[in-house]
N, C-alpha and C. Protein backbone atom coordinates (compact mmCIF):
# COMPACT_ATOMS: atom_id res chain seq x y z
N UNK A 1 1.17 -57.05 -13.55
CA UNK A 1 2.41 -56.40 -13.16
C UNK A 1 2.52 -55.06 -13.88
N UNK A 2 2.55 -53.93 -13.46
CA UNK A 2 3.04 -52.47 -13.86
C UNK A 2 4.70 -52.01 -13.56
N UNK A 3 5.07 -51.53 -15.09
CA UNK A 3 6.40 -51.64 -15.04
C UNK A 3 6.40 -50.17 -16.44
N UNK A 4 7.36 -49.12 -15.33
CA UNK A 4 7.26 -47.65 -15.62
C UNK A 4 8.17 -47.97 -17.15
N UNK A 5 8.58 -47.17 -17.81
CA UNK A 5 9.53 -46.87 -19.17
C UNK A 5 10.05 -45.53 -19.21
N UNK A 6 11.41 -45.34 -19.23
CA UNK A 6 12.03 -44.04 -19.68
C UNK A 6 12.71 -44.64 -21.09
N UNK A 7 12.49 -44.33 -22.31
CA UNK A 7 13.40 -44.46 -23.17
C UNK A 7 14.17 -43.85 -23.61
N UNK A 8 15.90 -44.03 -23.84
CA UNK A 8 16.89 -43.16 -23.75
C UNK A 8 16.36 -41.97 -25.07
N UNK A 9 15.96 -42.55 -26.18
CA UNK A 9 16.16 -41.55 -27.45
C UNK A 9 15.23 -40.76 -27.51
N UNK A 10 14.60 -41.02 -26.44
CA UNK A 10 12.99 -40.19 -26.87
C UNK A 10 13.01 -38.87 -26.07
N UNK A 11 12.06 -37.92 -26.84
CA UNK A 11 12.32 -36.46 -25.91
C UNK A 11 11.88 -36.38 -24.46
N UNK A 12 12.67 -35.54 -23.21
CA UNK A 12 12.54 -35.68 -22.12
C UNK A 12 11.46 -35.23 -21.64
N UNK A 13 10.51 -35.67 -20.97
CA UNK A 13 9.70 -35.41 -20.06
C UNK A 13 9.47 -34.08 -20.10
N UNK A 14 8.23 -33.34 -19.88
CA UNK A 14 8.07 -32.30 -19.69
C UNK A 14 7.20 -31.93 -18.36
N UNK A 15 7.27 -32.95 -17.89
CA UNK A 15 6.78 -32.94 -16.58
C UNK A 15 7.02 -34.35 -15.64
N UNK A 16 6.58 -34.20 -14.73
CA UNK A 16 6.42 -35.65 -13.64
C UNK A 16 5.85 -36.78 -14.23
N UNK A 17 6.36 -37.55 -15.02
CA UNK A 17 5.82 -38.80 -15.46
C UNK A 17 6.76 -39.20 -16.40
N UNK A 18 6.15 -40.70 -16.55
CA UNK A 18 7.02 -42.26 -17.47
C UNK A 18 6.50 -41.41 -18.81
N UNK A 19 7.80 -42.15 -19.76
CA UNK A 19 7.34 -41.84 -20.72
C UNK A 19 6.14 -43.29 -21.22
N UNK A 20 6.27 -44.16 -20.51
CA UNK A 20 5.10 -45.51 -20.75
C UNK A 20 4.87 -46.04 -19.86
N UNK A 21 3.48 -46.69 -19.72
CA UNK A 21 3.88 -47.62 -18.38
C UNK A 21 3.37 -49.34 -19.26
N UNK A 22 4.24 -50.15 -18.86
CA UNK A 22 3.88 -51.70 -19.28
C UNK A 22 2.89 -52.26 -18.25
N UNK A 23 1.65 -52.79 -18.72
CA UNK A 23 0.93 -53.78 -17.60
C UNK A 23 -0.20 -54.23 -18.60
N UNK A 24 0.11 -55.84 -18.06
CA UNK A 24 -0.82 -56.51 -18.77
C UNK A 24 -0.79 -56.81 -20.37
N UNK A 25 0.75 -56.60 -20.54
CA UNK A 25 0.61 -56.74 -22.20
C UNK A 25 0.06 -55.71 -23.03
N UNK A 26 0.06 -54.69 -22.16
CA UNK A 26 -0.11 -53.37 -22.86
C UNK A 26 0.44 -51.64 -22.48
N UNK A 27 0.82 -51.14 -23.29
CA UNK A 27 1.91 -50.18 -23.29
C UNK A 27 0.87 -49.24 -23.32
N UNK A 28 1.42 -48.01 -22.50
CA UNK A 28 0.50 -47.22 -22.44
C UNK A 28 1.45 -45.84 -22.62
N UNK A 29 1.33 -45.10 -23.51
CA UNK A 29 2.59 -43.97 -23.77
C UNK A 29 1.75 -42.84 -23.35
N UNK A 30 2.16 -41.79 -22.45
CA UNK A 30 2.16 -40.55 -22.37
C UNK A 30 2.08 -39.92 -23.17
N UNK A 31 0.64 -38.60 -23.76
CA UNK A 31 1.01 -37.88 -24.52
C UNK A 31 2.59 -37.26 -24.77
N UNK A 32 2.54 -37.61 -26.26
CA UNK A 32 3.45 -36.85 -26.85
C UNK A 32 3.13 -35.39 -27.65
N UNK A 33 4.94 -34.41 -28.07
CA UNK A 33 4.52 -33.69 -29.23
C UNK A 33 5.27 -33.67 -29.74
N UNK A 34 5.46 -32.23 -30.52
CA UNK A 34 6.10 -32.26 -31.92
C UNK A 34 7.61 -31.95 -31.95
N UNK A 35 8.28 -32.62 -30.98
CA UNK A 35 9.73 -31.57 -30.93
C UNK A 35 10.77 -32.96 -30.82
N UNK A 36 11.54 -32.52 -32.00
CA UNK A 36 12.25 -33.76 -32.64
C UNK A 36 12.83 -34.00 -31.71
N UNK A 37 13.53 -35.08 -30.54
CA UNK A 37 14.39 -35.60 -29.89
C UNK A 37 16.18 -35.44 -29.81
N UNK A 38 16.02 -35.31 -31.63
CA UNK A 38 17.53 -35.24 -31.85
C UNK A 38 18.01 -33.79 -31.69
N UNK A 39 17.30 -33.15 -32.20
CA UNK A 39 17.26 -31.71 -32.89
C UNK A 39 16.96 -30.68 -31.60
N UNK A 40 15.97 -31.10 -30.92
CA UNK A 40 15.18 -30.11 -29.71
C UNK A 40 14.52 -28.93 -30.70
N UNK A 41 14.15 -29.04 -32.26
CA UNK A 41 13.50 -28.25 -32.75
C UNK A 41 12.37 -28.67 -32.79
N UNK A 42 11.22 -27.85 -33.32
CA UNK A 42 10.05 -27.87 -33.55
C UNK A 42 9.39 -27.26 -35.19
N UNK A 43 8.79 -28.47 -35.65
CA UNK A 43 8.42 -27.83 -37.27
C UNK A 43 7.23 -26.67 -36.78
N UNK A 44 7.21 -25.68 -37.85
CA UNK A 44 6.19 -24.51 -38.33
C UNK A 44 4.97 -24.87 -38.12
N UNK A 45 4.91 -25.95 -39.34
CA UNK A 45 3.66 -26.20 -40.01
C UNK A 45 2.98 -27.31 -39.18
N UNK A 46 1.71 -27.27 -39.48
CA UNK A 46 0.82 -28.18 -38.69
C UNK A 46 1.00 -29.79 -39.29
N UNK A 47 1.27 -29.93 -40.27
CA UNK A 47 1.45 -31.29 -40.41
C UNK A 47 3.02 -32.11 -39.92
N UNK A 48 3.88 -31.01 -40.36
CA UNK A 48 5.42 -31.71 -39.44
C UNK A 48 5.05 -31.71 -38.31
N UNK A 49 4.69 -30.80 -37.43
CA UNK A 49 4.07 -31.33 -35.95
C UNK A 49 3.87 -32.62 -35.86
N UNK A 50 2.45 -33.13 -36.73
CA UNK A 50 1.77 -34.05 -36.38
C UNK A 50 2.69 -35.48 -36.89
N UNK A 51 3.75 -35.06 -37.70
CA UNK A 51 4.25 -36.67 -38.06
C UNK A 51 5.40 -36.87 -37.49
N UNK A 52 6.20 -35.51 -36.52
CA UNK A 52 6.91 -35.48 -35.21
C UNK A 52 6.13 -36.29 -34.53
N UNK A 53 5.60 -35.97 -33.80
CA UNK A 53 4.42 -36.51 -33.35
C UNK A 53 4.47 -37.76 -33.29
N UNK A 54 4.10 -38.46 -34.30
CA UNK A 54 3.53 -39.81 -34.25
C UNK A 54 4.94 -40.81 -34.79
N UNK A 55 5.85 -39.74 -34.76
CA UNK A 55 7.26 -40.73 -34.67
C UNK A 55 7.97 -40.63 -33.73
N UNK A 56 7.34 -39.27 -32.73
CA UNK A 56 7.87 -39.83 -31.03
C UNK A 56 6.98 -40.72 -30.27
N UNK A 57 6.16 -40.94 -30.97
CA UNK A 57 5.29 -42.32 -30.06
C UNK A 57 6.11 -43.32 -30.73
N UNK A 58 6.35 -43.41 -31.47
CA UNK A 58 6.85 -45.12 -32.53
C UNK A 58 8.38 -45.12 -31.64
N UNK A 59 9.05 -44.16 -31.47
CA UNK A 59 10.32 -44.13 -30.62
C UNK A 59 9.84 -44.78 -29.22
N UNK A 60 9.45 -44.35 -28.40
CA UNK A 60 9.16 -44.78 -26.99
C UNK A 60 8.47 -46.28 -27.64
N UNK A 61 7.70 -46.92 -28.27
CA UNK A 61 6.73 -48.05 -28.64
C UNK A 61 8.48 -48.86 -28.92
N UNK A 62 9.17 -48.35 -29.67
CA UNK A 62 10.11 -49.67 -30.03
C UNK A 62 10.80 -49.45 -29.08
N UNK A 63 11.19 -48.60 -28.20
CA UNK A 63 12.42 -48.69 -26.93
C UNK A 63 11.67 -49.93 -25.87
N UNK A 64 10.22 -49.78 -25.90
CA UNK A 64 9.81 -50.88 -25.24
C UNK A 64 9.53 -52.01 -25.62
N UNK A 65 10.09 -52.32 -26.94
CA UNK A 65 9.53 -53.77 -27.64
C UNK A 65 8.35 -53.85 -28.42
N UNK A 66 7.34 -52.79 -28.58
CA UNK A 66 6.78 -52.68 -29.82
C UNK A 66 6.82 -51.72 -30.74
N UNK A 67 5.56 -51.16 -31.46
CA UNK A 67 6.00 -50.62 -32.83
C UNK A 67 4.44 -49.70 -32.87
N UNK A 68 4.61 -49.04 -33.60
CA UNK A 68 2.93 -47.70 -34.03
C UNK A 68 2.06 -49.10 -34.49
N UNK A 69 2.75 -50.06 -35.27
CA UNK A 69 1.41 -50.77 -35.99
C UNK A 69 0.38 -51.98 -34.82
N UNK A 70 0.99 -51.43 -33.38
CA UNK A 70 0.57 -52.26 -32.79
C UNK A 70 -0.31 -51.83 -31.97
N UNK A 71 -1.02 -50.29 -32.19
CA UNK A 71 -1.40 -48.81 -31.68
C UNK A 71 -2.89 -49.99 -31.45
N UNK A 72 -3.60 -50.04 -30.40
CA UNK A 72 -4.88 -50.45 -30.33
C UNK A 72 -5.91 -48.93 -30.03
N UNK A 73 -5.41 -48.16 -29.72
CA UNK A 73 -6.25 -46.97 -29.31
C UNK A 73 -5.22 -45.54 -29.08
N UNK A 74 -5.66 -44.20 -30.40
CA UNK A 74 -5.00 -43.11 -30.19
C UNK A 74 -6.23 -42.10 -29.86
N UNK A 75 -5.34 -41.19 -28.72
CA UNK A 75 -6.28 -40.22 -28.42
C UNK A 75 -5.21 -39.06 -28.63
N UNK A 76 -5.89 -38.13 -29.85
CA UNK A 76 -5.10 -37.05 -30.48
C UNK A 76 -5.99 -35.51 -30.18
N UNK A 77 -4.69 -34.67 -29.59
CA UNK A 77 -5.04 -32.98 -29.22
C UNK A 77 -4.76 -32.51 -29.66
N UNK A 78 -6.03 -31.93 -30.64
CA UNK A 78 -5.60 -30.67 -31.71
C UNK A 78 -6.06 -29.22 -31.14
N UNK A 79 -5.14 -28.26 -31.25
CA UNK A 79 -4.93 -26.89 -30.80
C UNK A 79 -5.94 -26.23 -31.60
N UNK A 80 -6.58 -26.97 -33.06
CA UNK A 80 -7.62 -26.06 -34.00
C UNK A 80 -8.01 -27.25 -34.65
N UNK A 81 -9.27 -27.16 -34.13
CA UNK A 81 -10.02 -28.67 -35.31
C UNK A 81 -10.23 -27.88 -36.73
N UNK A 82 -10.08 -27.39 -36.84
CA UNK A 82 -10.12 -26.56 -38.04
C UNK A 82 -8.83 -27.32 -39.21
N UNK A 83 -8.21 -28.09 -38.51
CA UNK A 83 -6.94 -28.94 -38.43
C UNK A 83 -7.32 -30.24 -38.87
N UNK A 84 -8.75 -30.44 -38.57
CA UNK A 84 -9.03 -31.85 -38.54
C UNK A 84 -8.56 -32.67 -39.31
N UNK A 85 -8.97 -32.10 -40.90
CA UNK A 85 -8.95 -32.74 -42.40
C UNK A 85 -7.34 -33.32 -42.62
N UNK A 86 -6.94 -32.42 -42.13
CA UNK A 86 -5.44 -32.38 -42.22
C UNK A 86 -3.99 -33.44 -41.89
N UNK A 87 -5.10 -33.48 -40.68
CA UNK A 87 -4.74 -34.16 -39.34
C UNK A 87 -5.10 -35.80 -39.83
N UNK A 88 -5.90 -35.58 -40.09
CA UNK A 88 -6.63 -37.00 -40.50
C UNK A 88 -5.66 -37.68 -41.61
N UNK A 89 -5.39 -37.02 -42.55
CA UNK A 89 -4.68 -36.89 -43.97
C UNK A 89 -3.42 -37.19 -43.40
N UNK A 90 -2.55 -36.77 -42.75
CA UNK A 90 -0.99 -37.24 -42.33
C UNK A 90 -1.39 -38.41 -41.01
N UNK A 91 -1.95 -38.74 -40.92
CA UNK A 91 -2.27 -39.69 -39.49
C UNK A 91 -2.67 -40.88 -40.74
N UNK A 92 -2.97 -41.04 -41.91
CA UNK A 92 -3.72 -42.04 -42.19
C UNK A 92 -2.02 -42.45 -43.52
N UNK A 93 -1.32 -41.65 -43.13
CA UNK A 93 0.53 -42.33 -43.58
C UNK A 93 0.83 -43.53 -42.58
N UNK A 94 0.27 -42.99 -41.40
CA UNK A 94 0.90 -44.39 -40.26
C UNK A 94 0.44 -45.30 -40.20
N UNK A 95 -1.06 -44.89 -40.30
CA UNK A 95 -2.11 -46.22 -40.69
C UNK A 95 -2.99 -46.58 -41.80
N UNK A 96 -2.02 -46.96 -43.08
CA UNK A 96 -2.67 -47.26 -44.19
C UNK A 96 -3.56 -47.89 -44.48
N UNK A 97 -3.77 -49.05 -43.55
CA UNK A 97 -4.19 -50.33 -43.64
C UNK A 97 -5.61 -49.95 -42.21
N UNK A 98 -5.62 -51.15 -41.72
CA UNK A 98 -6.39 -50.85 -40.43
C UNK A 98 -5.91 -50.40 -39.36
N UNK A 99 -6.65 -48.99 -39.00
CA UNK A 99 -6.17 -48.11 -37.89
C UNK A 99 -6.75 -48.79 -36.87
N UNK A 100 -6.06 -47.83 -35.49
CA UNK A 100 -6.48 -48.35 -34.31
C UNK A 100 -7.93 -47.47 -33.58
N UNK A 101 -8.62 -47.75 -32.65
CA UNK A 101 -9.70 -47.32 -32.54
C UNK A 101 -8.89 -45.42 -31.99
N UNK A 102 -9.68 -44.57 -32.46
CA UNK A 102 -9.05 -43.24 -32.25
C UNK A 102 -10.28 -42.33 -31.44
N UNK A 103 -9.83 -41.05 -30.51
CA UNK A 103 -10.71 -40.53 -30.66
C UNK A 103 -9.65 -38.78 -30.47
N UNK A 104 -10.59 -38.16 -31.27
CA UNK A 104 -9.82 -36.27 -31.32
C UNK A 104 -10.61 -35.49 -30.81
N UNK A 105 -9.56 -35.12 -30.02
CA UNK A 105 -10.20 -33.83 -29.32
C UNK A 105 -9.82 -32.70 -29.73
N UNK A 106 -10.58 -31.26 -29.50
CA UNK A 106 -9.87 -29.98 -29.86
C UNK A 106 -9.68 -29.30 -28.30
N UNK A 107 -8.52 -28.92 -28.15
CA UNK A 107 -8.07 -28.14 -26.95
C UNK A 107 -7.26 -27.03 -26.71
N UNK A 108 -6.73 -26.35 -25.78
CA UNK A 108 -5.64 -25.48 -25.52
C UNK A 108 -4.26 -26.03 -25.07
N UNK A 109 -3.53 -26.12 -25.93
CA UNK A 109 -1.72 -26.92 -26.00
C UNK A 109 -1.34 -25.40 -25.70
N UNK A 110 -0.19 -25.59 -24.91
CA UNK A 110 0.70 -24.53 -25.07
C UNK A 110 1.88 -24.72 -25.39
N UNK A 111 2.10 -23.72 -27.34
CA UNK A 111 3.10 -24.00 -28.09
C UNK A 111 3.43 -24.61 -28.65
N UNK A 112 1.95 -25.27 -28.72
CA UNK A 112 2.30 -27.13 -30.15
C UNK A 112 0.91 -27.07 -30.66
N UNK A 113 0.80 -27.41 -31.53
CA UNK A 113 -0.62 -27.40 -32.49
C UNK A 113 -1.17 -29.07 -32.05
N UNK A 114 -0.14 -30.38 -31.52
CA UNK A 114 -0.82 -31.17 -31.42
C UNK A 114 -0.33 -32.07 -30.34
N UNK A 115 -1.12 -32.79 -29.63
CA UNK A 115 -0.42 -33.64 -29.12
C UNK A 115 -1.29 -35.18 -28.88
N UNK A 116 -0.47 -36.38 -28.73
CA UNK A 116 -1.01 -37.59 -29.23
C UNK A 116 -0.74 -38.46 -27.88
N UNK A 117 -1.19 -39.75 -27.51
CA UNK A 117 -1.09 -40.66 -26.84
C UNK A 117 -1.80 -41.73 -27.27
N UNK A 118 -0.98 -42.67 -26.57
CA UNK A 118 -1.65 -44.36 -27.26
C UNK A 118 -1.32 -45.34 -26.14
N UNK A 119 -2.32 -46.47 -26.50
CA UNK A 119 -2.31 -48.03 -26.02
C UNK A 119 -1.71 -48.86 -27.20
N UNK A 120 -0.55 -49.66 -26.47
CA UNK A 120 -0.65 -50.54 -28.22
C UNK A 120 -0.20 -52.01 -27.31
N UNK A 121 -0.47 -53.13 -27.77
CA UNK A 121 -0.50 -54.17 -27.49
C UNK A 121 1.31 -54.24 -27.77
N UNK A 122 1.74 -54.66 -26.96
CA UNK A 122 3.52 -55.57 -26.71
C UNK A 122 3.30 -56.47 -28.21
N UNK A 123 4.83 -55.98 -28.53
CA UNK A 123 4.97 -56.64 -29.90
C UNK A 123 5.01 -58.25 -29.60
N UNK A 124 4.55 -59.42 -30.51
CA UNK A 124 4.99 -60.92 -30.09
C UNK A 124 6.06 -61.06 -30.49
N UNK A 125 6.76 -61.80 -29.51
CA UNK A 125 8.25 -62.54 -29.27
C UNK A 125 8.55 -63.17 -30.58
């Protein structure tokens, strides 16, 4: 069964699409980026980006019943791998313990240094 997600708190769409789709016991979130929900601002620096970022995925993950620690696979867009070390370094706050399988790419964002998407397994009942 496939079953779309808009979650109220999370930032709006920036184009034609769910912010998740549910199927099969697994959540599938739309790249995200760095622009706080509450605020509609955006941090400077490359690392507030990236932990914007990975706390507008954890927003959409709990509006649907799970959570970041349930992340089975992130695929992260960096605007400058030059970023990498960095990137790696504030990404490894969310996942102290055992991360989920990842893979980074370097690309052209327009107006964000990063942007993230994930699979994470539905939290258990």
């Amino acid at each position: 069964m496939r079953k779309t997600a808009m979650v109220e708190d999370a930032v709006k769409p920036a184009g034609h699409y769910s912010h998740a789709v549910i199927s099969n016991g697994l959540v599938f979130v739309s790249g995200q980026g760095p622009v706080d929900p509450e605020t509609g601002d955006m941090s400077s620096s490359f690392s507030g980006q990236v932990r914007q970022t990975m706390r507008n995925l954890d927003i959409i993950l709990r509006g649907v019943g799970t959570e970041l620690k349930h992340a089975v696979k992130i695929n992260a867009y960096l605007s400058d791998l030059a970023n990498f070390a960095e990137f790696n370094r504030v990404y490894s706050e969310f996942f102290p313990g055992e991360p989920p399988a990842r893979t980074t790419v370097g690309c052209q964002l327009l107006d964000i240094m990063v942007e993230i998407d994930c699979v994470a397994d539905l939290a258990p009942k």
